[in-house]
C-alpha atoms as a PDB file:
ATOM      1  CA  UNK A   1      43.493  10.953  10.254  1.00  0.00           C
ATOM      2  CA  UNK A   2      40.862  12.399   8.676  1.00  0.00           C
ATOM      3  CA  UNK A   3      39.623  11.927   4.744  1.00  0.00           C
ATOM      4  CA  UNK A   4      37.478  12.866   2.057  1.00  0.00           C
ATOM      5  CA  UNK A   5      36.130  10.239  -0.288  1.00  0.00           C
ATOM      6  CA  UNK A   6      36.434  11.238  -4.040  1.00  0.00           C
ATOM      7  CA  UNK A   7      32.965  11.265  -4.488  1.00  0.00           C
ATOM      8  CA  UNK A   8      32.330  14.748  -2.853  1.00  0.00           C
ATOM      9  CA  UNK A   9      35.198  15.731  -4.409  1.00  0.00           C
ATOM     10  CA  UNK A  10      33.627  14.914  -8.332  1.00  0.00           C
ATOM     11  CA  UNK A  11      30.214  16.638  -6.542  1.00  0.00           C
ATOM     12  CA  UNK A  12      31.304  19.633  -4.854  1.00  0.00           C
ATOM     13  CA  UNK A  13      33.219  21.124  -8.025  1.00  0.00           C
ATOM     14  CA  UNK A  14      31.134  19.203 -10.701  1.00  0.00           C
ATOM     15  CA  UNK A  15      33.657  17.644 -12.068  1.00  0.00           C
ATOM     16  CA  UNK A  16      33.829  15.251 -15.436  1.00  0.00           C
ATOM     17  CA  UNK A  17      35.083  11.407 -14.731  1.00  0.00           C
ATOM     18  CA  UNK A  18      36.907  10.644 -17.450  1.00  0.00           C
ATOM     19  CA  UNK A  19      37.784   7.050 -16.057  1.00  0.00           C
ATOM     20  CA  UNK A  20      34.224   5.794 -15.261  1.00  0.00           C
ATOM     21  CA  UNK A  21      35.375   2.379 -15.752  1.00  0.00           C
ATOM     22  CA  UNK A  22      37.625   2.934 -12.208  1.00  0.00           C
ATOM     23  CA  UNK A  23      35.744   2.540  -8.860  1.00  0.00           C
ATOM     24  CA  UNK A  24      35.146   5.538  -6.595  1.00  0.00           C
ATOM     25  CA  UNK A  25      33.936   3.798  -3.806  1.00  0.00           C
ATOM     26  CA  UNK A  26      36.441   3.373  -0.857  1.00  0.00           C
ATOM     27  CA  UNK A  27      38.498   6.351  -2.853  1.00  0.00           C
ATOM     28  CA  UNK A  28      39.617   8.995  -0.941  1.00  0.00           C
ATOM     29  CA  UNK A  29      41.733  11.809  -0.200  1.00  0.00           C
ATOM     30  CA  UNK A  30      43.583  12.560   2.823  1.00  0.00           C
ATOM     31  CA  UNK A  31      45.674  15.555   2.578  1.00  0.00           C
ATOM     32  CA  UNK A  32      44.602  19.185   1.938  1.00  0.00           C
ATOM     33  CA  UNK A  33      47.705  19.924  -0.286  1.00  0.00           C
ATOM     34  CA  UNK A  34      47.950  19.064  -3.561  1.00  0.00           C
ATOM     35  CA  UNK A  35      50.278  18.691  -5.999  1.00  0.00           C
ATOM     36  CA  UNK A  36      51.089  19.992 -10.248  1.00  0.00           C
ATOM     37  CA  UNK A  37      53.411  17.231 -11.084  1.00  0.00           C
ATOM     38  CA  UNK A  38      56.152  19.250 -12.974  1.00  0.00           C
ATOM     39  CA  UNK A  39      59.340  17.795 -12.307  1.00  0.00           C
ATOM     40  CA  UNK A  40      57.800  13.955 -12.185  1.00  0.00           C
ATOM     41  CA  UNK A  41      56.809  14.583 -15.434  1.00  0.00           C
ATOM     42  CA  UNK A  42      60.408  14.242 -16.543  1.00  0.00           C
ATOM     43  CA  UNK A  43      61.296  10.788 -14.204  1.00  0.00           C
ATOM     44  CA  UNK A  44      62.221  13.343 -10.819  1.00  0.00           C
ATOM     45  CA  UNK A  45      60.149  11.235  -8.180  1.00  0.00           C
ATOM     46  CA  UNK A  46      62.378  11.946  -5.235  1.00  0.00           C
ATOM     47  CA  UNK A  47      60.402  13.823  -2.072  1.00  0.00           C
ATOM     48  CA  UNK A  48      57.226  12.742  -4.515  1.00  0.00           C
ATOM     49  CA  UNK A  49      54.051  12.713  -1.960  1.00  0.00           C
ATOM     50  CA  UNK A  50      51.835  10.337  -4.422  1.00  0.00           C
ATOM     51  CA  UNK A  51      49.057  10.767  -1.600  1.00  0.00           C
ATOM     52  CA  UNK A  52      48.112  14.347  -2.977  1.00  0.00           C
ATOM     53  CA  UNK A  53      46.071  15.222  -5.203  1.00  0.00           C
ATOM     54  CA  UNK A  54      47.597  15.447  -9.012  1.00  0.00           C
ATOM     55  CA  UNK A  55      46.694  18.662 -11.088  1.00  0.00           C
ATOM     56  CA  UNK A  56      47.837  19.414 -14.472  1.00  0.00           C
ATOM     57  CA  UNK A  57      47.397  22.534 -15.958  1.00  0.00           C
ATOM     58  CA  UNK A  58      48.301  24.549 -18.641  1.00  0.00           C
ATOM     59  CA  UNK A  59      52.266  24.573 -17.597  1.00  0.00           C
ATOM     60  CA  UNK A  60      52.278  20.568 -17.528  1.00  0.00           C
ATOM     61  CA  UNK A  61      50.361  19.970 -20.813  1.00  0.00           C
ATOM     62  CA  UNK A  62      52.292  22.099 -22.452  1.00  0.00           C
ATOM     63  CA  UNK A  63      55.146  20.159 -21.555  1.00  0.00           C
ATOM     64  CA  UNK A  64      54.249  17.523 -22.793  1.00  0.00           C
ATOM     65  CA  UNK A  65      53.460  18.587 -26.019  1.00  0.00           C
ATOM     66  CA  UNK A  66      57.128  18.866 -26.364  1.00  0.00           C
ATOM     67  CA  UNK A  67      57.160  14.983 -26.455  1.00  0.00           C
ATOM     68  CA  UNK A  68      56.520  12.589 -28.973  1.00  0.00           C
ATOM     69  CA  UNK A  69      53.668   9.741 -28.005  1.00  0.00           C
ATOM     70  CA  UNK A  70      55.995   6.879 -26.944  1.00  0.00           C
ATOM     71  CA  UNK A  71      57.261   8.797 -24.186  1.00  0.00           C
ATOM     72  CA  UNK A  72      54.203  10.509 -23.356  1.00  0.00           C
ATOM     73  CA  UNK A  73      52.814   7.096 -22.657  1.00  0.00           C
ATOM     74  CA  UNK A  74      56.161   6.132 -20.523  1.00  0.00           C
ATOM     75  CA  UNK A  75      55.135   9.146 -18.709  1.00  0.00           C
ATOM     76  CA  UNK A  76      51.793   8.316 -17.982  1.00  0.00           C
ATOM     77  CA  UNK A  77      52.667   4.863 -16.876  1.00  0.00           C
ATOM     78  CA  UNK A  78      55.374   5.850 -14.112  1.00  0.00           C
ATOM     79  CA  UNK A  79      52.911   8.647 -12.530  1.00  0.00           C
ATOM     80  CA  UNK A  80      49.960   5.939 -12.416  1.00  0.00           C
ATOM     81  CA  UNK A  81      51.964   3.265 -10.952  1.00  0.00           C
ATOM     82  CA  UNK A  82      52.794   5.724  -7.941  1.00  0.00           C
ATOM     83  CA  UNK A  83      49.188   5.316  -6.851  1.00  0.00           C
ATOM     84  CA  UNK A  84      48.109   8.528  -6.700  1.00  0.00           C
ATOM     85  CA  UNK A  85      44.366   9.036  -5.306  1.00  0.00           C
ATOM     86  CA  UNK A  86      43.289  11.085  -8.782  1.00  0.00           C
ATOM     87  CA  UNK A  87      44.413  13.146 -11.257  1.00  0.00           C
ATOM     88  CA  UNK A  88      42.163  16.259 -12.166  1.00  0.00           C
ATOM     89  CA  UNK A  89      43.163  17.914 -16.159  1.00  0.00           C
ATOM     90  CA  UNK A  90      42.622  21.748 -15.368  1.00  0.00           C
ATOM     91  CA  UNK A  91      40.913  24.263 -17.980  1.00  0.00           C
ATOM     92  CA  UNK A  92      39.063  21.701 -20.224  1.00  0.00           C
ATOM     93  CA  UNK A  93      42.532  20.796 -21.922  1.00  0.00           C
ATOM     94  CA  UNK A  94      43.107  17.422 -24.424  1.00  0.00           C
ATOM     95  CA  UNK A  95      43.770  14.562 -21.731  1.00  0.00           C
ATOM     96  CA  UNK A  96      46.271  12.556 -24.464  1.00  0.00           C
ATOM     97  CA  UNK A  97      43.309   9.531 -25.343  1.00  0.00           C
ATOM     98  CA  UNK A  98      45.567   8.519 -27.932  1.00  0.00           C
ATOM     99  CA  UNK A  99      48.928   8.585 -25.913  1.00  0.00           C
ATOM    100  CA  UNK A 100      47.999   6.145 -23.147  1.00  0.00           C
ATOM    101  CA  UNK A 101      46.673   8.649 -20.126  1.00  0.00           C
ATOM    102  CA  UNK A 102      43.533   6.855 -19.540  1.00  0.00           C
ATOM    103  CA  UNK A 103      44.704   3.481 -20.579  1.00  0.00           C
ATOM    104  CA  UNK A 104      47.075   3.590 -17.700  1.00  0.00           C
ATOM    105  CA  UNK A 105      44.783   5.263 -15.099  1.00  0.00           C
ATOM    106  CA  UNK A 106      42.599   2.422 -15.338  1.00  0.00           C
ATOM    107  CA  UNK A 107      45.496  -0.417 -15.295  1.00  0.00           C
ATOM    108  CA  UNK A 108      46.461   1.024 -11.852  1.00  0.00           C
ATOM    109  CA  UNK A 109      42.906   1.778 -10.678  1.00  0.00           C
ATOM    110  CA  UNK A 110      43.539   5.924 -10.740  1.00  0.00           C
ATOM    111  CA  UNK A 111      40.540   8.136 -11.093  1.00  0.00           C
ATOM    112  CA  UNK A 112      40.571  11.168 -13.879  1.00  0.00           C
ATOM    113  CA  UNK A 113      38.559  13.759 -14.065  1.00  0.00           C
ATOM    114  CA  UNK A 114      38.300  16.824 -15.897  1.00  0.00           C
ATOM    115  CA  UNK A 115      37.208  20.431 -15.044  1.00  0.00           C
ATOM    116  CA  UNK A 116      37.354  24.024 -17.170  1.00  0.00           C
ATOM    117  CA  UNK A 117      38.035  25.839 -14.158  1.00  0.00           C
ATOM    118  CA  UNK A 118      41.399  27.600 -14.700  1.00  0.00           C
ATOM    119  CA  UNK A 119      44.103  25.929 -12.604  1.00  0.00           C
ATOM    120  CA  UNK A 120      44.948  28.584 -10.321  1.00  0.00           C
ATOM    121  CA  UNK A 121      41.212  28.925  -9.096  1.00  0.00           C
ATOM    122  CA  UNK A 122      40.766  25.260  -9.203  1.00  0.00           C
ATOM    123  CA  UNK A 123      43.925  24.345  -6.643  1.00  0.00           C
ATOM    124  CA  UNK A 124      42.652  27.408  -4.383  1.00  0.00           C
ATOM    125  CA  UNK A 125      39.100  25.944  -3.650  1.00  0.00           C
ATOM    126  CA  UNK A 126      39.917  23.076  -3.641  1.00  0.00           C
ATOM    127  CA  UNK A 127      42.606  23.439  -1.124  1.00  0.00           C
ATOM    128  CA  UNK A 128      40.422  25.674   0.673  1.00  0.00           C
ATOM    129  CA  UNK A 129      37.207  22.769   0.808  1.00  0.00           C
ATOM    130  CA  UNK A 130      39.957  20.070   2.041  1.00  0.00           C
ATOM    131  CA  UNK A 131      41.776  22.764   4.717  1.00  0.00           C
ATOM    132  CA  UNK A 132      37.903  22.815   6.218  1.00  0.00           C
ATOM    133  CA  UNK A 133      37.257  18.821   5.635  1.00  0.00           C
ATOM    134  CA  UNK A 134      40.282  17.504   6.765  1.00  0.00           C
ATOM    135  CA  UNK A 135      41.151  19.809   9.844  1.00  0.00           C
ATOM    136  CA  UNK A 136      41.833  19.100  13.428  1.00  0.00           C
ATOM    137  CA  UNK A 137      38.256  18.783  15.092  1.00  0.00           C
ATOM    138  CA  UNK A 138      37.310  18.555  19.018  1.00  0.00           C
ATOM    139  CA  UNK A 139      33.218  17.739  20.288  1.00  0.00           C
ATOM    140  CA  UNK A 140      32.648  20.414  23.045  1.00  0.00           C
ATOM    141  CA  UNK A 141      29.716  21.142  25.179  1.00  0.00           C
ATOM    142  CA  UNK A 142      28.037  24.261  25.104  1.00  0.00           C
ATOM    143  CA  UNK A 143      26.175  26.482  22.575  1.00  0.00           C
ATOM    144  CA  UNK A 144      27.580  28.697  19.326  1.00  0.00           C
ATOM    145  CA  UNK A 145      25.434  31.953  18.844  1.00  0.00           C
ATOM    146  CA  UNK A 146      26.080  34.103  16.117  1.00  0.00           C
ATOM    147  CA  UNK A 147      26.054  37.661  17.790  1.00  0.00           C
ATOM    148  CA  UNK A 148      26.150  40.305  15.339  1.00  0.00           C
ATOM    149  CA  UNK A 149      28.112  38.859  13.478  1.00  0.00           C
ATOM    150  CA  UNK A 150      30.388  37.465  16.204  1.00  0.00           C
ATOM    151  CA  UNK A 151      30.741  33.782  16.964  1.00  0.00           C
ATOM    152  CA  UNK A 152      30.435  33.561  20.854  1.00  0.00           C
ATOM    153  CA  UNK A 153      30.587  30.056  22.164  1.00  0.00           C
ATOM    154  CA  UNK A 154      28.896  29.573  25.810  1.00  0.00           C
ATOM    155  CA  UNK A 155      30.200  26.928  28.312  1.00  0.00           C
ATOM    156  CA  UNK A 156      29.362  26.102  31.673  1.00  0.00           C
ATOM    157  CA  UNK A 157      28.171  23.615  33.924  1.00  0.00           C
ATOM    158  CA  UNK A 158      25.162  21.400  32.640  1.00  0.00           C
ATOM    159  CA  UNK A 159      21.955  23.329  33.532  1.00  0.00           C
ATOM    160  CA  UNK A 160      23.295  26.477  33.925  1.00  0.00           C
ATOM    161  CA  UNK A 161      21.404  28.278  31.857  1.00  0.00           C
ATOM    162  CA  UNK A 162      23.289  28.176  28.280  1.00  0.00           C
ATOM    163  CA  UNK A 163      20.541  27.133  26.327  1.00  0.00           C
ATOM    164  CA  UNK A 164      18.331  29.742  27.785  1.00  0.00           C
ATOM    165  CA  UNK A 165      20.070  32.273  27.115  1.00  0.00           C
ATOM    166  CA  UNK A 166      20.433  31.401  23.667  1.00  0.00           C
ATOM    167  CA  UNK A 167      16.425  31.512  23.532  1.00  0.00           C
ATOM    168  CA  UNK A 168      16.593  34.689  24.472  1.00  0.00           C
ATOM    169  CA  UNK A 169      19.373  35.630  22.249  1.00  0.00           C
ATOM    170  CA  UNK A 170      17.427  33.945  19.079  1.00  0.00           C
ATOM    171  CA  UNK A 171      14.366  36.188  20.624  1.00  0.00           C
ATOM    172  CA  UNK A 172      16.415  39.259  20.023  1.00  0.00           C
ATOM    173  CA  UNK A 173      17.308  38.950  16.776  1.00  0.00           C
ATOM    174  CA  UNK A 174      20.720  36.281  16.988  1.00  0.00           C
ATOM    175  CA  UNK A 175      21.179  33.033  15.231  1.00  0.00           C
ATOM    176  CA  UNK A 176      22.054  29.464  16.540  1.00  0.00           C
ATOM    177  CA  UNK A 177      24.484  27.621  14.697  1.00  0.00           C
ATOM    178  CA  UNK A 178      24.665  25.063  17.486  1.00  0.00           C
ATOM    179  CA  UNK A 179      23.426  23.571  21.190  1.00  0.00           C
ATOM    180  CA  UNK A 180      24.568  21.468  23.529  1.00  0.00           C
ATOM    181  CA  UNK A 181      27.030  19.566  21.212  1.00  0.00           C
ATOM    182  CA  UNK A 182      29.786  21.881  19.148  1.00  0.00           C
ATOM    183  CA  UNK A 183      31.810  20.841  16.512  1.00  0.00           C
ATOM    184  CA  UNK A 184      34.667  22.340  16.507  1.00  0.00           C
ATOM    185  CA  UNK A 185      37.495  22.453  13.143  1.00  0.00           C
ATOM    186  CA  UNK A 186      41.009  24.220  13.600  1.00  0.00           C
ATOM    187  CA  UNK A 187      41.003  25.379   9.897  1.00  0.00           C
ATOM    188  CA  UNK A 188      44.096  27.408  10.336  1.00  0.00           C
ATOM    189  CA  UNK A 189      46.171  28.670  13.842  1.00  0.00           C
ATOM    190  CA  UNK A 190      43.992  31.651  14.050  1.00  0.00           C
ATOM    191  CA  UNK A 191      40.687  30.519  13.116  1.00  0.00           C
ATOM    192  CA  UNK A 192      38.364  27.638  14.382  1.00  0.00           C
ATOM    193  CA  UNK A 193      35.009  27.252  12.652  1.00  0.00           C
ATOM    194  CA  UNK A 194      32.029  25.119  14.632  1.00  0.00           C
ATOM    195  CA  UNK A 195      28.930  23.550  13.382  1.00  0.00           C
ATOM    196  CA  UNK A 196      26.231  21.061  14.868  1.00  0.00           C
ATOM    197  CA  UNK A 197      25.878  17.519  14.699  1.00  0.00           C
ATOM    198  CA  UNK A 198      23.653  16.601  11.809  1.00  0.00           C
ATOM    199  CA  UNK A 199      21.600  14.687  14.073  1.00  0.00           C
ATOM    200  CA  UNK A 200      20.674  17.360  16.355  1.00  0.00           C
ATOM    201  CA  UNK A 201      21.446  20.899  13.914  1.00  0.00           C
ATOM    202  CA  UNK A 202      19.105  23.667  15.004  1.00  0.00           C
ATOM    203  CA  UNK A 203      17.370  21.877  17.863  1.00  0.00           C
ATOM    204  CA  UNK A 204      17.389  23.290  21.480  1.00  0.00           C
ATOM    205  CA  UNK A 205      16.756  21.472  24.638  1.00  0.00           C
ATOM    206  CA  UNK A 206      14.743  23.124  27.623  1.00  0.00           C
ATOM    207  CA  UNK A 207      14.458  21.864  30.752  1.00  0.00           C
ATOM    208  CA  UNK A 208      10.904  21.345  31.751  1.00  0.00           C
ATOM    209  CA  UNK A 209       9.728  21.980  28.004  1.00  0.00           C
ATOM    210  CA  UNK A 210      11.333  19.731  26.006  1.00  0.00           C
ATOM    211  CA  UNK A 211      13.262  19.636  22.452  1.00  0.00           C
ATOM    212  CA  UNK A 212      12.521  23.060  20.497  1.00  0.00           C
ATOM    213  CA  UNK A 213      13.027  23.217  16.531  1.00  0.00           C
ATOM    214  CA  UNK A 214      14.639  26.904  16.543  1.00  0.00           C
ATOM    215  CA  UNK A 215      14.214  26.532  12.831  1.00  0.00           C
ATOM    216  CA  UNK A 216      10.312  25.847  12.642  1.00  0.00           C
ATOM    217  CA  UNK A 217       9.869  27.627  15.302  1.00  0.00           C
ATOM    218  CA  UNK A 218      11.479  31.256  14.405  1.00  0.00           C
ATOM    219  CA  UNK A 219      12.630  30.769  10.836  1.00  0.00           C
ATOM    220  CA  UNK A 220      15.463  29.992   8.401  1.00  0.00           C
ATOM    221  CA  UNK A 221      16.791  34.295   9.828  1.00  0.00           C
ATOM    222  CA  UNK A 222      17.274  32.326  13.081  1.00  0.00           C
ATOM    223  CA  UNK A 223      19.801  29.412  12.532  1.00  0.00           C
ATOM    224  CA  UNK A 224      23.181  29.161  10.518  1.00  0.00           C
ATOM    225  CA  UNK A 225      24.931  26.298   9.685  1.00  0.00           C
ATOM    226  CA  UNK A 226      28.590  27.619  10.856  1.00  0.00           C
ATOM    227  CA  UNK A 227      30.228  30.198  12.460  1.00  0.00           C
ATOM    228  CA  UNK A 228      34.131  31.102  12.856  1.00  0.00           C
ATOM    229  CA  UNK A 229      34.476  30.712  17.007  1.00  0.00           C
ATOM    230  CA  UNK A 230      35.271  34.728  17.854  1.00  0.00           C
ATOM    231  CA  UNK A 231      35.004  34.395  21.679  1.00  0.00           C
ATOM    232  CA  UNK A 232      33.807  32.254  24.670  1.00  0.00           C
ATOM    233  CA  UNK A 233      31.763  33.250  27.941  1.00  0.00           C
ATOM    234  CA  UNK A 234      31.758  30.694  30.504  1.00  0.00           C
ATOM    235  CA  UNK A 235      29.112  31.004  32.860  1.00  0.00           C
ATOM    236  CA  UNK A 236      29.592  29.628  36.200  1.00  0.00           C
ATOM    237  CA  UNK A 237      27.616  29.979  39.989  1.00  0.00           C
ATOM    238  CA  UNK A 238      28.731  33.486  41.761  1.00  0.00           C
ATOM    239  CA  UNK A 239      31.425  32.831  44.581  1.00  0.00           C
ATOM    240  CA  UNK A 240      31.559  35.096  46.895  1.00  0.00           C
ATOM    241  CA  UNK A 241      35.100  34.262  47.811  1.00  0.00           C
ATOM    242  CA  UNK A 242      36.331  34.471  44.209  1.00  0.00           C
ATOM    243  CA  UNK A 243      37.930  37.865  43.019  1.00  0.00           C
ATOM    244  CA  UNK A 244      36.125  38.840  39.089  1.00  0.00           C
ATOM    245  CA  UNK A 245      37.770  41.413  36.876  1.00  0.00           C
ATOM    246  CA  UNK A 246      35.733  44.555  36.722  1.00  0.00           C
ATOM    247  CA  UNK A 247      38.163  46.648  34.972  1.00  0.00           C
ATOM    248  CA  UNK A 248      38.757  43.809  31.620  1.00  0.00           C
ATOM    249  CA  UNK A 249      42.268  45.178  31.962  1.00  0.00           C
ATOM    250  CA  UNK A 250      43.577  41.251  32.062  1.00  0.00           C
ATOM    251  CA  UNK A 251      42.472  39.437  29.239  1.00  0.00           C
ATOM    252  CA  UNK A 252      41.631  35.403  30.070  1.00  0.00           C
ATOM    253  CA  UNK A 253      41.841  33.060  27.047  1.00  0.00           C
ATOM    254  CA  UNK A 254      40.905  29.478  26.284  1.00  0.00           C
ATOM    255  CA  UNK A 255      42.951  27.149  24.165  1.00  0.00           C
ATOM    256  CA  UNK A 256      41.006  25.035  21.618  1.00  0.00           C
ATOM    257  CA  UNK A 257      43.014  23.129  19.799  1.00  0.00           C
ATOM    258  CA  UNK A 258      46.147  24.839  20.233  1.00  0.00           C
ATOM    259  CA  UNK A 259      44.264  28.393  19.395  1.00  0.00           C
ATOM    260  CA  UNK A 260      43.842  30.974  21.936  1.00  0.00           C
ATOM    261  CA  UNK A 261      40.501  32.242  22.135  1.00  0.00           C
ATOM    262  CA  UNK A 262      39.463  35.330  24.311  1.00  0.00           C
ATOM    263  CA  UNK A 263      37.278  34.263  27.235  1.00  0.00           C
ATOM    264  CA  UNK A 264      35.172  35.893  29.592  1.00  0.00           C
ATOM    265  CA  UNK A 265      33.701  34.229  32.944  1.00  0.00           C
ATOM    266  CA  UNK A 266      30.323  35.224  33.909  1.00  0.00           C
ATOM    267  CA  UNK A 267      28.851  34.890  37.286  1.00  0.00           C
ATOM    268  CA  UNK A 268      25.435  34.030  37.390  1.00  0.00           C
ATOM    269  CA  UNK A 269      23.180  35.842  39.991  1.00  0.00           C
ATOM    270  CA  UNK A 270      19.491  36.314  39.880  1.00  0.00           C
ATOM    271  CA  UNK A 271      18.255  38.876  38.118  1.00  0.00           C
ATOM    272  CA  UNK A 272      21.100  38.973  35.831  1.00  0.00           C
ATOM    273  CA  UNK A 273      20.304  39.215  32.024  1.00  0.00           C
ATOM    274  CA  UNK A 274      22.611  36.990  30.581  1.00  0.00           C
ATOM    275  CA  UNK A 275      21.115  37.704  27.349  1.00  0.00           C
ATOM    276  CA  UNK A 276      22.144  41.083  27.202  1.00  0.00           C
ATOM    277  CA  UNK A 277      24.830  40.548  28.800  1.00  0.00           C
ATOM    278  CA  UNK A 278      26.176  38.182  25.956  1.00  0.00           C
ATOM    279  CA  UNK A 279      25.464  41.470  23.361  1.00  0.00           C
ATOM    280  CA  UNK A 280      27.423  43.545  25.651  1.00  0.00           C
ATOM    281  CA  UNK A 281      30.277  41.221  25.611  1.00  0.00           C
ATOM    282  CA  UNK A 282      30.304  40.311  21.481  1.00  0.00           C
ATOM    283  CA  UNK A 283      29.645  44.260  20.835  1.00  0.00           C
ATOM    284  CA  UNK A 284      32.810  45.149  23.015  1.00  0.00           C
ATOM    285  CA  UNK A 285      35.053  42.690  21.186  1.00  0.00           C
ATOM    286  CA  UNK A 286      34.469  43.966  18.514  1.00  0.00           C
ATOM    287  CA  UNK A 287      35.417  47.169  19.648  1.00  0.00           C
ATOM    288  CA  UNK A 288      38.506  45.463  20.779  1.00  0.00           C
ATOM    289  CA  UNK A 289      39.328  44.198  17.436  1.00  0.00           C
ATOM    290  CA  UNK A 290      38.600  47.700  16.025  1.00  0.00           C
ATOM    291  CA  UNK A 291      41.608  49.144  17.916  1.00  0.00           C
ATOM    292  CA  UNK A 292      39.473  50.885  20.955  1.00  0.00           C
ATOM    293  CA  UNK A 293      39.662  49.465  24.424  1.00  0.00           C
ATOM    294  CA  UNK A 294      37.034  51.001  26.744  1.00  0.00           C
ATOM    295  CA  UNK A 295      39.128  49.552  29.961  1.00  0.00           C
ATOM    296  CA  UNK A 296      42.322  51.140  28.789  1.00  0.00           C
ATOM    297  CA  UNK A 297      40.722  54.412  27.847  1.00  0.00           C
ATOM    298  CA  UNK A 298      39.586  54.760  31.442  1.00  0.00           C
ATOM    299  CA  UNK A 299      43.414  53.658  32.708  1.00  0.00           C
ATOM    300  CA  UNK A 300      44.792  56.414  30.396  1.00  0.00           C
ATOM    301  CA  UNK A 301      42.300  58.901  32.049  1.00  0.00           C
ATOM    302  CA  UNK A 302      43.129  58.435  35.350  1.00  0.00           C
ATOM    303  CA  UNK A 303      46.751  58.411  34.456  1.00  0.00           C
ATOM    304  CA  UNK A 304      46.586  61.474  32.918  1.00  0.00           C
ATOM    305  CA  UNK A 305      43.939  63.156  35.490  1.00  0.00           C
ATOM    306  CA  UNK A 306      46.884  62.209  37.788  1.00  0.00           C
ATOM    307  CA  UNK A 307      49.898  63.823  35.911  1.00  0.00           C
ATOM    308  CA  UNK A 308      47.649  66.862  35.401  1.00  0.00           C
ATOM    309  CA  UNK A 309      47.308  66.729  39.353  1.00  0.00           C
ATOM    310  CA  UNK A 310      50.637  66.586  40.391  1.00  0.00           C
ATOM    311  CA  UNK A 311      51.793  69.328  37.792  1.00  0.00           C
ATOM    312  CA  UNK A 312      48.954  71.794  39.609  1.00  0.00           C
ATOM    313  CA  UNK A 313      50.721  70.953  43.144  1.00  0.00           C
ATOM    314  CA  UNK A 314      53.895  71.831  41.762  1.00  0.00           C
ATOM    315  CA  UNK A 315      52.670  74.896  40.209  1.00  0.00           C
ATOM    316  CA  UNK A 316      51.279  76.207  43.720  1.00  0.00           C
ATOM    317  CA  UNK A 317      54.155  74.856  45.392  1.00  0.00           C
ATOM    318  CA  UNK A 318      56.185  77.438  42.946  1.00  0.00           C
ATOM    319  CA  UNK A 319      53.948  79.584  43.913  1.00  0.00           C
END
């Protein structure tokens, strides 16, 4: 199980601790939903998840401006004691000083902070920054070009030739987001995003050469630090016994964490440009994705060349 620690939280969306009497070290946050805590705001806690994040916004303060301060401060006392991770007060509003709020966040050792985003924006960005921190993640090897705009992920045996041909690809204009190690996040079932190790970000080995800085080397146009993971080639040694599809009729996937990712094998000749080969590949998925499919234009042609055909031999048979 993964987690964030509060800290990035507070830095990421700049927000105001309001309890700076309360620890944040060893604080974190382990689930990407979080919660406006209507209905415990009147005593409901049943199906409560107390390990979300708490939000109040205009809907909850409100609320509790209905009450007087003696059961405001009942209030705030049952929702601390819950041990929530934090509890962030949406569009700048009052956080009840005088009714007990912060009184009882530090008893129980409960964070509060306080932010003038509005609450709706707030809950989606912050939702969105967990979704990416906290999701499903898988160390690969291989190499994550960004190729026009398409993130094409290159496997294959070690020494193959991946990281040369992202050399090349860099050459001709591409960006690395990663080689030899790829991090890998399932942010959602159709997308996976992948990064480099910190350690290693923008640095390319070559055998016989030696470590290369891609970003010293051909500037900041050359590197990025993620990429959504749009397609994989996998290069492997030609076999002569092994049938390849030269039509791209049948379409191979990959599954990566449970997503299916389209997948082309590559044999590897000499003489072959990989490089451009790799351009070809990105260009005509995104064709694909468009809604044209060069193979199946060329089926439909033949088809149709063949109808037209047979409706000529029946005409001079008629005849």
């Amino acid at each position: 199980m993964y987690s964030v620690e509060l800290s990035q939280l507070v830095d990421r969306f700049d927000l105001k601790n309001l309890t700076p009497e309360v620890e944040l070290d060893g604080k974190r946050v382990s689930h990407a939903e979080v919660n406006r805590p209507a209905l415990q705001l009147t005593g409901f806690y049943e199906y409560f998840d107390s390990d979300r994040l708490q939000i109040i916004g205009q809907v909850e303060y409100s609320y509790m401006l209905t009450l007087n301060p003696e059961q405001r401060r009942q209030v705030f006392k049952k929702l601390f004691s819950t041990n929530i991770p934090a509890l962030v007060i949406c569009r700048g509003l009052a956080y009840f000083e005088e009714d007990g709020l912060l009184e009882s966040a530090v008893e129980n050792g409960v964070p509060v902070f306080s932010t003038d985003m509005s609450t709706t924006s707030f809950m989606a960005e912050v939702m969105r920054y967990l979704n990416a921190e906290l999701a499903p993640r898988i160390s690969l090897h291989g190499v994550l070009v960004d190729i026009f705009g398409e993130g094409v992920l290159i496997i294959g045996e070690s020494g193959i030739g991946k990281s040369e041909t992202a050399l090349e690809l860099i050459k001709r204009g591409h960006r690395l987001v990663a080689d030899d190690v790829v991090e890998i996040k399932k942010i959602s079932d159709s997308e996976l995003v992948g990064s480099g190790p910190e350690v290693i970000q923008y640095f390319i080995e070559l055998r016989g050469i030696g470590i290369l800085d891609v970003k010293e080397l051909f500037g900041v146009e050359s590197i990025k630090s993620s990429q959504n993971i749009d397609m994989v080639i996998k290069l492997e040694v030609w076999d002569p016994n092994k049938q390849y599809d030269r039509l791209g009729l049948q379409q191979e996937t990959m599954t990566i964490l449970g997503n299916k990712v389209i997948c082309y094998s590559i044999p590897i000749r000499p003489g072959r440009n990989l490089a451009i080969i790799a351009e070809t590949a990105a260009i005509n998925h995104r064709q694909k994705k468009m809604g044209y499919n060069a193979a199946e234009e060329l089926n439909n042609r033949v088809i149709r060349n063949i109808n037209r055909r047979r409706q000529e031999r029946k005409r001079e048979g008629l005849m």
